[in-house]
N, C-alpha and C. Protein backbone atom coordinates (compact mmCIF):
# COMPACT_ATOMS: atom_id res chain seq x y z
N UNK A 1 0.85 -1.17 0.00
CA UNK A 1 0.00 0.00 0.00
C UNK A 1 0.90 1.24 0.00
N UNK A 2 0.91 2.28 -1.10
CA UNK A 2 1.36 3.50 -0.72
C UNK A 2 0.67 4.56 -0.20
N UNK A 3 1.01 5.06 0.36
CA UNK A 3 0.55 6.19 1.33
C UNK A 3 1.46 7.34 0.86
N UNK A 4 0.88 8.81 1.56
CA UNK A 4 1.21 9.98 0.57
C UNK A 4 2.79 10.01 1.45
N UNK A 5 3.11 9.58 1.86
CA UNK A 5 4.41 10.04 2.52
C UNK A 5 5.61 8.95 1.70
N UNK A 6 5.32 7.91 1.11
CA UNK A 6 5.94 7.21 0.16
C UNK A 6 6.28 7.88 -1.42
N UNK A 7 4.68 8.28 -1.71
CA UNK A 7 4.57 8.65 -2.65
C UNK A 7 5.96 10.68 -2.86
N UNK A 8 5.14 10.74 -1.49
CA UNK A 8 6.49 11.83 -1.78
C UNK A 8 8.28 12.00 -1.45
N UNK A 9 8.61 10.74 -1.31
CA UNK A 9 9.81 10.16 -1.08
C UNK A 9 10.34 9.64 -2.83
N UNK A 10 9.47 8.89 -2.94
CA UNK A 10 9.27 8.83 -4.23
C UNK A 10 9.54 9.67 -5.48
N UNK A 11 9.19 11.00 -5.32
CA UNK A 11 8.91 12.12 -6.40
C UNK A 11 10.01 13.02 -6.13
N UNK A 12 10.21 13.11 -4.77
CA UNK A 12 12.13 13.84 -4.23
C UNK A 12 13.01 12.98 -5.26
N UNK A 13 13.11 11.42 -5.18
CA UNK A 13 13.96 10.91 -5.56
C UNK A 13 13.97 10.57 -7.01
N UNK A 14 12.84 11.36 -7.58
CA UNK A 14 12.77 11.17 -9.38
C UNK A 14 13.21 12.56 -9.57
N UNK A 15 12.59 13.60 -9.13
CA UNK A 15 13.33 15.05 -9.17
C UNK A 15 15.12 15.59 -9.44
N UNK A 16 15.50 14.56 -8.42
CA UNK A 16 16.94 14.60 -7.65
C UNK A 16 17.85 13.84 -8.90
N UNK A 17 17.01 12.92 -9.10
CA UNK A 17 18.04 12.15 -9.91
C UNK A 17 17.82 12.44 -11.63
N UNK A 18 16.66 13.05 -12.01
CA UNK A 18 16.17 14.07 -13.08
C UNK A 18 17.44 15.13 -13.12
N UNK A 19 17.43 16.26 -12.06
CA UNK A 19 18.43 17.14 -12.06
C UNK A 19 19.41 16.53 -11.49
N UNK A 20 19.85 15.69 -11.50
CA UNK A 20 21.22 15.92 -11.49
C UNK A 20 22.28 14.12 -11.82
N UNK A 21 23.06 14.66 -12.69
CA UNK A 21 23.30 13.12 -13.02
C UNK A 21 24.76 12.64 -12.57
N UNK A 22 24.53 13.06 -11.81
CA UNK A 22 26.18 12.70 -10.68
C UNK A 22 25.80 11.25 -9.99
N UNK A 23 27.17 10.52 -10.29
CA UNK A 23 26.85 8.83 -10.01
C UNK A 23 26.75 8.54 -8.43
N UNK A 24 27.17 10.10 -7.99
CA UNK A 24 27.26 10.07 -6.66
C UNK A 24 25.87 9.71 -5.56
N UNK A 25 24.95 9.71 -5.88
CA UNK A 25 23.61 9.49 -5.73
C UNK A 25 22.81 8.06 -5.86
N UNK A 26 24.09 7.25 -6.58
CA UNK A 26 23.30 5.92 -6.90
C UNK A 26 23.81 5.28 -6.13
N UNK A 27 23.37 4.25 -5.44
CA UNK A 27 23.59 3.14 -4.35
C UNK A 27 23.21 2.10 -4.92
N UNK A 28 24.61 1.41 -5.74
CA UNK A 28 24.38 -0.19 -5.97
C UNK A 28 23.45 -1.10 -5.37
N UNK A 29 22.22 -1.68 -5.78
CA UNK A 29 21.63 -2.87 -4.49
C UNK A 29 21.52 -3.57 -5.28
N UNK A 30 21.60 -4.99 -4.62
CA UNK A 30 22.01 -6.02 -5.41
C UNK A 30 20.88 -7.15 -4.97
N UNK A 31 20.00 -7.36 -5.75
CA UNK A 31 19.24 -8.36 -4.78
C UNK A 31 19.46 -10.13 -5.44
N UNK A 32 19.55 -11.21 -4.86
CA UNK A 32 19.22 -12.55 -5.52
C UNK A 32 18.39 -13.28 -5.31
N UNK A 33 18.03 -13.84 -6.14
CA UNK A 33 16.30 -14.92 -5.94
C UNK A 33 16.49 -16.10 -6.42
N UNK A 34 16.57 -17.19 -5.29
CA UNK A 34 16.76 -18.16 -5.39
C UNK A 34 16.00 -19.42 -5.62
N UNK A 35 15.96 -19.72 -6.86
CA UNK A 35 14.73 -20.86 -6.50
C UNK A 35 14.93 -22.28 -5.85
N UNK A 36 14.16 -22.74 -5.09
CA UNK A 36 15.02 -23.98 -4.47
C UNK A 36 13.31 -24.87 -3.94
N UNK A 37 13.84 -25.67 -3.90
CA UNK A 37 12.44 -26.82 -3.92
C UNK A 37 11.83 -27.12 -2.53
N UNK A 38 12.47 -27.01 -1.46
CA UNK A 38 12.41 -27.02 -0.17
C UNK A 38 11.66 -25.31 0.65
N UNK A 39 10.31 -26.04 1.16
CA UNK A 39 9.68 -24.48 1.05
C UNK A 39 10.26 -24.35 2.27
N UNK A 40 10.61 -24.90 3.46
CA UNK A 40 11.19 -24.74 4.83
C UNK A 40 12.04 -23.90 4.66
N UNK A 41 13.17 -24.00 3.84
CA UNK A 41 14.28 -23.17 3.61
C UNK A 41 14.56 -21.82 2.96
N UNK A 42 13.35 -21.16 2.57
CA UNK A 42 13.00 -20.34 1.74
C UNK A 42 12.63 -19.54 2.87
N UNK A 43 12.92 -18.00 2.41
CA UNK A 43 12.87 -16.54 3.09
C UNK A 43 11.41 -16.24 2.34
N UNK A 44 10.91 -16.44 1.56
CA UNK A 44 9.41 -16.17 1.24
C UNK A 44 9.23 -16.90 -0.42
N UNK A 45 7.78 -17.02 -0.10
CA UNK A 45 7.09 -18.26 -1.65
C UNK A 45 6.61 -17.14 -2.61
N UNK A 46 6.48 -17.69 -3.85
CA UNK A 46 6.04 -17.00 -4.77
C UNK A 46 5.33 -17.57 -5.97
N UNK A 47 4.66 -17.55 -6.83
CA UNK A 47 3.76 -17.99 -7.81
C UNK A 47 3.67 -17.27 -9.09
N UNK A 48 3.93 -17.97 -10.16
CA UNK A 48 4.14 -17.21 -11.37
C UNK A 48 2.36 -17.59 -12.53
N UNK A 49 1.95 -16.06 -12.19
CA UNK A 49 0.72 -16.22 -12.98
C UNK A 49 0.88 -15.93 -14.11
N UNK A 50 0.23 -16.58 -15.28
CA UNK A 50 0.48 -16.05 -16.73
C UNK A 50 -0.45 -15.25 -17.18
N UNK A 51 -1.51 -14.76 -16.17
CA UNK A 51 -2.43 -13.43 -16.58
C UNK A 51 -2.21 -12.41 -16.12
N UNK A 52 -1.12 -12.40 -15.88
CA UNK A 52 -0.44 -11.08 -14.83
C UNK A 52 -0.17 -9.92 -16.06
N UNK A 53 -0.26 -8.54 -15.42
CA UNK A 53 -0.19 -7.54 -16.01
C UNK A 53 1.52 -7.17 -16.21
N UNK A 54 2.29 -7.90 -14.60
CA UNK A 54 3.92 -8.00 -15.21
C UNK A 54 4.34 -9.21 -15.61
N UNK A 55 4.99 -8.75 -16.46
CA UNK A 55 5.97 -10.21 -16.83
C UNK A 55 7.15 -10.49 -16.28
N UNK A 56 7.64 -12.12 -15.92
CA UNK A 56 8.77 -12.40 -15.16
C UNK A 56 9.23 -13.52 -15.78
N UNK A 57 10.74 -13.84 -15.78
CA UNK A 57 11.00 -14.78 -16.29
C UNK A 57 12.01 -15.40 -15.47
N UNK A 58 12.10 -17.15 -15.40
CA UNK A 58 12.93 -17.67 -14.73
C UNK A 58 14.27 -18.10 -15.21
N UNK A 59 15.04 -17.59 -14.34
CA UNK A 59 16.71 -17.76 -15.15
C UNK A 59 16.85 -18.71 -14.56
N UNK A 60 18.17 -19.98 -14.73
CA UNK A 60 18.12 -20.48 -14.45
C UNK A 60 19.92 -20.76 -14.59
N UNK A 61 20.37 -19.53 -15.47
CA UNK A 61 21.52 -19.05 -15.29
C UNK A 61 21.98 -17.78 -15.15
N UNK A 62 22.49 -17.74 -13.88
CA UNK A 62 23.18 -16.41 -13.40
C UNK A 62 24.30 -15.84 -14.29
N UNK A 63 24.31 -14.49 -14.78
CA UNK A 63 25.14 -13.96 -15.26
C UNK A 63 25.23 -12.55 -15.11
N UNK A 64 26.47 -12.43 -14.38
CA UNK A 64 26.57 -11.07 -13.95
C UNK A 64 27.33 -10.30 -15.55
N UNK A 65 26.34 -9.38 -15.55
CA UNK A 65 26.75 -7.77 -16.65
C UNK A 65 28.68 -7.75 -16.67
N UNK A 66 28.48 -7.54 -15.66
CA UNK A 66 30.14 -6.89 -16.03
C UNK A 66 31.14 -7.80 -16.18
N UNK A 67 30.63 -9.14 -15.92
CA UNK A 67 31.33 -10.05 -16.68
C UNK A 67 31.13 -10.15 -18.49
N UNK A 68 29.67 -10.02 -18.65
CA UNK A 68 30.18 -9.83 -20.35
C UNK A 68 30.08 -8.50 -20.63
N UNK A 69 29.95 -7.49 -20.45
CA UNK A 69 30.18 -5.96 -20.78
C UNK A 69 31.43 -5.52 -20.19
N UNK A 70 32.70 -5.61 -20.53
CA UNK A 70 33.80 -5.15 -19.97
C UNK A 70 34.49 -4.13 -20.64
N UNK A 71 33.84 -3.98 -21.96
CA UNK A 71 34.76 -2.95 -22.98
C UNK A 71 33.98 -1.22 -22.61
N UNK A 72 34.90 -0.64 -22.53
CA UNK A 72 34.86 1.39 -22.88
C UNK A 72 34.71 1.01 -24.52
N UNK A 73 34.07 2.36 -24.46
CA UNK A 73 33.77 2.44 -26.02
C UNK A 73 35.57 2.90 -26.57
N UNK A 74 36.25 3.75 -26.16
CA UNK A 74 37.53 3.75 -26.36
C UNK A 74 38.45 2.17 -26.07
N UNK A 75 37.65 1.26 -25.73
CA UNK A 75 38.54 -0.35 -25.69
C UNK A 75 37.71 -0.68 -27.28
N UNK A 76 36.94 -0.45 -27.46
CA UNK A 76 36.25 -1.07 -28.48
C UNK A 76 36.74 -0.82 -29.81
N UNK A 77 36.69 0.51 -30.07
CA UNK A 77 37.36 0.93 -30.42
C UNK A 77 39.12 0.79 -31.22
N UNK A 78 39.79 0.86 -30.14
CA UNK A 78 40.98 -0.10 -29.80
C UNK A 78 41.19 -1.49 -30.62
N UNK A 79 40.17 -1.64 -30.40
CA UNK A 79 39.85 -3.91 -30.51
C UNK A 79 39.57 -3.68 -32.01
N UNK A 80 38.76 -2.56 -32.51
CA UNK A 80 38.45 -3.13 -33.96
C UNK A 80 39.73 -2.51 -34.67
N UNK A 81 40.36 -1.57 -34.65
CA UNK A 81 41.82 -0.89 -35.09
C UNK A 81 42.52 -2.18 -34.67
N UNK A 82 42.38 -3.01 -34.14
CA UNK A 82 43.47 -3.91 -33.53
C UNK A 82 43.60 -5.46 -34.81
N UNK A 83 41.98 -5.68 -34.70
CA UNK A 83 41.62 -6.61 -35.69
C UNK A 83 41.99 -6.21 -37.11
N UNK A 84 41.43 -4.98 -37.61
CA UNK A 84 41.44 -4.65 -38.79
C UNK A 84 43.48 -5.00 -39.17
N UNK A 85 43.85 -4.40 -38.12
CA UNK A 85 45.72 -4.40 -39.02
C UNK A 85 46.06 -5.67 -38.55
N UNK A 86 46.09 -6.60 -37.66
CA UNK A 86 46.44 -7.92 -37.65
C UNK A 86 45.74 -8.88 -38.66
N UNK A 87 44.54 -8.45 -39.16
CA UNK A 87 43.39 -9.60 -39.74
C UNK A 87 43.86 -9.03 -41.49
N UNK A 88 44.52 -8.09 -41.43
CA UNK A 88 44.45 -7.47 -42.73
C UNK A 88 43.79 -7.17 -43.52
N UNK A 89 42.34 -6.74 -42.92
CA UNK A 89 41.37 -6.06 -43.32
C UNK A 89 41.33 -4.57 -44.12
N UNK A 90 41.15 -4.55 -45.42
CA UNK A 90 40.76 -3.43 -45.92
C UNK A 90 39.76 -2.53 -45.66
N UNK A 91 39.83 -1.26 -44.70
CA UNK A 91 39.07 -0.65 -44.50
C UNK A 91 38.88 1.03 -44.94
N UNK A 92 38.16 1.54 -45.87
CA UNK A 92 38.18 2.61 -46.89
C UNK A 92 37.62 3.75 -46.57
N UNK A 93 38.21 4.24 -45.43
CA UNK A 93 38.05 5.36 -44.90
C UNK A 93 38.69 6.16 -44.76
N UNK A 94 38.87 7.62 -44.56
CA UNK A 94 39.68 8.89 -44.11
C UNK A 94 39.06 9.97 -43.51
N UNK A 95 39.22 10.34 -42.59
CA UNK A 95 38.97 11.41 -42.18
C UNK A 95 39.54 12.68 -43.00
N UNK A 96 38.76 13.39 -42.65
CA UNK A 96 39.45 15.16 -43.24
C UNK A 96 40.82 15.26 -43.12
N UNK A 97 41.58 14.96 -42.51
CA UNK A 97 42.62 15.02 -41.58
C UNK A 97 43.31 13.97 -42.83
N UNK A 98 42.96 12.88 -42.96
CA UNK A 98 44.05 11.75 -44.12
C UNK A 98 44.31 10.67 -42.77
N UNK A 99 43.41 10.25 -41.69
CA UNK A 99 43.70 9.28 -40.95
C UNK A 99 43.21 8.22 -41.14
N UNK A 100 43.06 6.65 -41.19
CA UNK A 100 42.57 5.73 -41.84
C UNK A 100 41.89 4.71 -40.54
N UNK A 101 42.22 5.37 -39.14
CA UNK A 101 41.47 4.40 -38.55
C UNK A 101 40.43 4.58 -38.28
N UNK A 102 39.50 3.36 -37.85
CA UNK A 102 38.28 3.62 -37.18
C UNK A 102 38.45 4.27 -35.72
N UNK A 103 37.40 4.82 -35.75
CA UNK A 103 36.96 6.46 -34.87
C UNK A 103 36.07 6.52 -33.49
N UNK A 104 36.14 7.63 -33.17
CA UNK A 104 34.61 7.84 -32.61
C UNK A 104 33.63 7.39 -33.47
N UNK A 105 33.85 8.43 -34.69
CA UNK A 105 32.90 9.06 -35.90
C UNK A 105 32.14 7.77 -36.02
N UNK A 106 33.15 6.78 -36.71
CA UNK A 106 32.67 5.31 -37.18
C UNK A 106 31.98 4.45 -36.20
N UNK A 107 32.38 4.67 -35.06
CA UNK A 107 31.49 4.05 -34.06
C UNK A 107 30.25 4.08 -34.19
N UNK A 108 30.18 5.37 -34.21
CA UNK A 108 28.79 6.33 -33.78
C UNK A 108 27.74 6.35 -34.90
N UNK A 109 28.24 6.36 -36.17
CA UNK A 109 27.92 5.86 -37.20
C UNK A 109 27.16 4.52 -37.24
N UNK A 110 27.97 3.54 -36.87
CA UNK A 110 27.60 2.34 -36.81
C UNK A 110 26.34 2.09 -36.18
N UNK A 111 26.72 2.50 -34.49
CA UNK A 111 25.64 2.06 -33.47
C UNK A 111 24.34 2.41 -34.05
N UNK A 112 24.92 4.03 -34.71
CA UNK A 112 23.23 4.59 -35.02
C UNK A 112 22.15 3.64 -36.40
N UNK A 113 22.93 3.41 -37.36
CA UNK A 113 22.55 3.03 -38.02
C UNK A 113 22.32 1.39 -37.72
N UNK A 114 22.34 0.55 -37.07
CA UNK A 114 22.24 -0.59 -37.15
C UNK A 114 21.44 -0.65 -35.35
N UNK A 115 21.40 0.41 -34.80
CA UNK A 115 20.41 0.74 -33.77
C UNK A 115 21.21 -0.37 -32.40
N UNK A 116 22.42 -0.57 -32.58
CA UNK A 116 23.04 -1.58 -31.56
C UNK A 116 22.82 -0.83 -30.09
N UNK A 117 22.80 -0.03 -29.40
CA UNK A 117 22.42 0.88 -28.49
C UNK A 117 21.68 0.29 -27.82
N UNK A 118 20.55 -0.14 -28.31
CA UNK A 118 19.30 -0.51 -27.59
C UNK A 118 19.19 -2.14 -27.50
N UNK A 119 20.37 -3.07 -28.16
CA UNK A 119 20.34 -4.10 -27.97
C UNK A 119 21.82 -5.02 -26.98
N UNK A 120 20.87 -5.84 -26.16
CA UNK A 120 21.58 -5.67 -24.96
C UNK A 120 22.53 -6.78 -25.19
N UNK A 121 22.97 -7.72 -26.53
CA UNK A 121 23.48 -8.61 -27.05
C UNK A 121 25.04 -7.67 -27.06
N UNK A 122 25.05 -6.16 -27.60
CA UNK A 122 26.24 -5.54 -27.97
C UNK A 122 26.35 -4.46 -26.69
N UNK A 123 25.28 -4.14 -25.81
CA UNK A 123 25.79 -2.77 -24.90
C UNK A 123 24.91 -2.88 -23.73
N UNK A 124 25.50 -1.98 -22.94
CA UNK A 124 24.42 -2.73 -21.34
C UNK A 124 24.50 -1.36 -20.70
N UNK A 125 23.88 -0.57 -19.65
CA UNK A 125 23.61 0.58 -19.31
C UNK A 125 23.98 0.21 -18.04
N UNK A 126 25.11 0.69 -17.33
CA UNK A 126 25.03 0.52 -16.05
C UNK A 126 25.02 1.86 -15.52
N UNK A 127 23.97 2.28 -14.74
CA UNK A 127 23.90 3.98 -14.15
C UNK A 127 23.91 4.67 -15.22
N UNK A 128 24.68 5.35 -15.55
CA UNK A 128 24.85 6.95 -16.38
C UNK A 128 26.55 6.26 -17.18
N UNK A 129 26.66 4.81 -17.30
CA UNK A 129 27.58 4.53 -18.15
C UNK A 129 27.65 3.41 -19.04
N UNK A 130 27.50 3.38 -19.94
CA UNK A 130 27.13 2.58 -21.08
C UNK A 130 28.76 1.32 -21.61
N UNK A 131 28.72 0.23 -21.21
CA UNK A 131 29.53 -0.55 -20.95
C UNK A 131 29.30 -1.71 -22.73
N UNK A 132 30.31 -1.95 -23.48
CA UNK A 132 30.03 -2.85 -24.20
C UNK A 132 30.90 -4.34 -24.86
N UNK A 133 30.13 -5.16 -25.11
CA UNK A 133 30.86 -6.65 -25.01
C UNK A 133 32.21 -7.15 -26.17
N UNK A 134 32.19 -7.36 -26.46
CA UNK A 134 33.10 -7.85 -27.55
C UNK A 134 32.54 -8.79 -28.35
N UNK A 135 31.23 -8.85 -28.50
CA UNK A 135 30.43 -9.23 -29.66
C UNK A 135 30.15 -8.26 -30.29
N UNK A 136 30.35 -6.81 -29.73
CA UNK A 136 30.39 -5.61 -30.64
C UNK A 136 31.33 -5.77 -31.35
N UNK A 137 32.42 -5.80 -31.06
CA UNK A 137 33.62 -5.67 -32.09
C UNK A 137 34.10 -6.68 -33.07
N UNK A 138 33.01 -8.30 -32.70
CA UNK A 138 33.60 -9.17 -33.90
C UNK A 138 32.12 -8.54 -34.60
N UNK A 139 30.98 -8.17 -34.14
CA UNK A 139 30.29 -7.15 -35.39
C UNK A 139 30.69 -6.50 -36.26
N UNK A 140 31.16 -5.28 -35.99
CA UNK A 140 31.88 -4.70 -36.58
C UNK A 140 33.05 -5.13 -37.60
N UNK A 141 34.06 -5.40 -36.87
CA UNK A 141 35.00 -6.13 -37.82
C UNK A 141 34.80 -6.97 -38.97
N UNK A 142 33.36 -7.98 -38.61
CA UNK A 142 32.44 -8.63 -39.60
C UNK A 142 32.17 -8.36 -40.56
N UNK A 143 31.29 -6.80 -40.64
CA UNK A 143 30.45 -5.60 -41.25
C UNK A 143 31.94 -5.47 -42.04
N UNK A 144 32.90 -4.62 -41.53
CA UNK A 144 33.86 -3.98 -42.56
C UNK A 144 34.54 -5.28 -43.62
N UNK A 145 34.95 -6.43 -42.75
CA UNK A 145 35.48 -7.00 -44.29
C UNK A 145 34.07 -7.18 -45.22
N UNK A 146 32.89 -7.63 -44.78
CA UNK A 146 32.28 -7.88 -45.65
C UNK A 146 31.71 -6.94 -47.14
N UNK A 147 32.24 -5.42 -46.40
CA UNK A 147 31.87 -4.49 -47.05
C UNK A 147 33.27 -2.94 -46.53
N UNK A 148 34.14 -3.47 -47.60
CA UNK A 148 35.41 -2.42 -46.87
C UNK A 148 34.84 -0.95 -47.15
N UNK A 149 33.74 -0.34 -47.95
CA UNK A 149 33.35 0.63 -47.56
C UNK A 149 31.89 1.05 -47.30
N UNK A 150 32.07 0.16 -46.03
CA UNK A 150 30.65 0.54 -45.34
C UNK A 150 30.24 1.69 -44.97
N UNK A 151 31.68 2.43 -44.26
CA UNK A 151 31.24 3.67 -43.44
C UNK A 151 30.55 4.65 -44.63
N UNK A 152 31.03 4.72 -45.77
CA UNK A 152 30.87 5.67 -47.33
C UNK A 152 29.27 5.23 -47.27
N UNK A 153 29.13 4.33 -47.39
CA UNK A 153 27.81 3.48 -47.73
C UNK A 153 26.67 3.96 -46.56
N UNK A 154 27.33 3.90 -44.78
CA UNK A 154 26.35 4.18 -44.27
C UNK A 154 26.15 5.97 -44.20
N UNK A 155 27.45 6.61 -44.44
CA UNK A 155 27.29 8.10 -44.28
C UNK A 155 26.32 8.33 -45.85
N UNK A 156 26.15 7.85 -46.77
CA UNK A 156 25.05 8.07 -47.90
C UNK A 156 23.87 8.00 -47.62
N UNK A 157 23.51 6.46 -47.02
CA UNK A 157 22.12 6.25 -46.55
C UNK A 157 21.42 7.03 -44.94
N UNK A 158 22.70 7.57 -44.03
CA UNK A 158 22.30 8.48 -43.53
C UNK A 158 21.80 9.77 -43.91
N UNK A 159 22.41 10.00 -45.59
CA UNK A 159 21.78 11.54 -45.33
C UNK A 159 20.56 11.55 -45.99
N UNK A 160 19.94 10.45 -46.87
CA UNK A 160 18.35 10.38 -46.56
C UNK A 160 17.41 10.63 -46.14
């Protein structure tokens, strides 16, 4: 049951964290839910209805985020410049400048156009910092040999 004194604990702490996006404010909590067959041993029971208005699903393997999200977008980065000159990948790009590696630019490029951002296979949101796997970067690396001038290709169909 909420009551108005929740409710306005509540609306401080959407306000607070609205204005202001300092990580200083977030308090890691970590909760685990264990399923186990023995109701004696259990801290509280639960029942999964399938006419429920939320949806829940049972894992049945634990996997902590920051075990597969370990890359900065500057590691990622890194990793595909890394692949491309060891793998000997032709990649047909330049900046204004006459530089030939992949970028911010190309990153950003990428994510947008292939909408990887929002899929949690290549990037994961932890707080106010966006963490990503290294299935991003055999993506990528993928994308460019298959097409050494993708970035040309996607900066065209961006300006559409």
């Amino acid at each position: 049951m909420i009551n108005s004194r929740n409710l306005i604990y509540t609306n401080i702490l959407d306000l607070t964290e609205n204005n202001n996006s300092s990580n200083d404010l977030y308090i890691p909590i970590r909760h685990e839910f264990v399923q186990i067959k023995d109701k004696s041993k259990a801290d509280f029971t639960y029942a999964i209805d399938s006419t429920s208005d939320v949806t829940a699903k049972i894992i049945t393997k634990l996997q902590d985020p920051k075990d597969k999200y370990k890359l900065s977008r500057k590691n990622v980065i890194n990793s595909i410049n890394k692949q491309i000159k060891t793998k000997s990948i032709t990649f047909n790009y330049r900046t204004a400048s006459g530089d030939a590696s992949f970028n911010e630019y190309t990153l950003n490029l990428i994510m947008d156009y292939y909408n990887l951002q929002d899929n949690q296979k290549y990037c994961y949101q932890f707080v106010n910092t966006r963490r990503y796997s290294q299935q991003l970067v055999e993506f990528v690396v993928e994308k460019i040999k298959f097409d050494s001038d993708l970035i040309e290709h996607l900066r065209k169909n961006k300006k559409r």
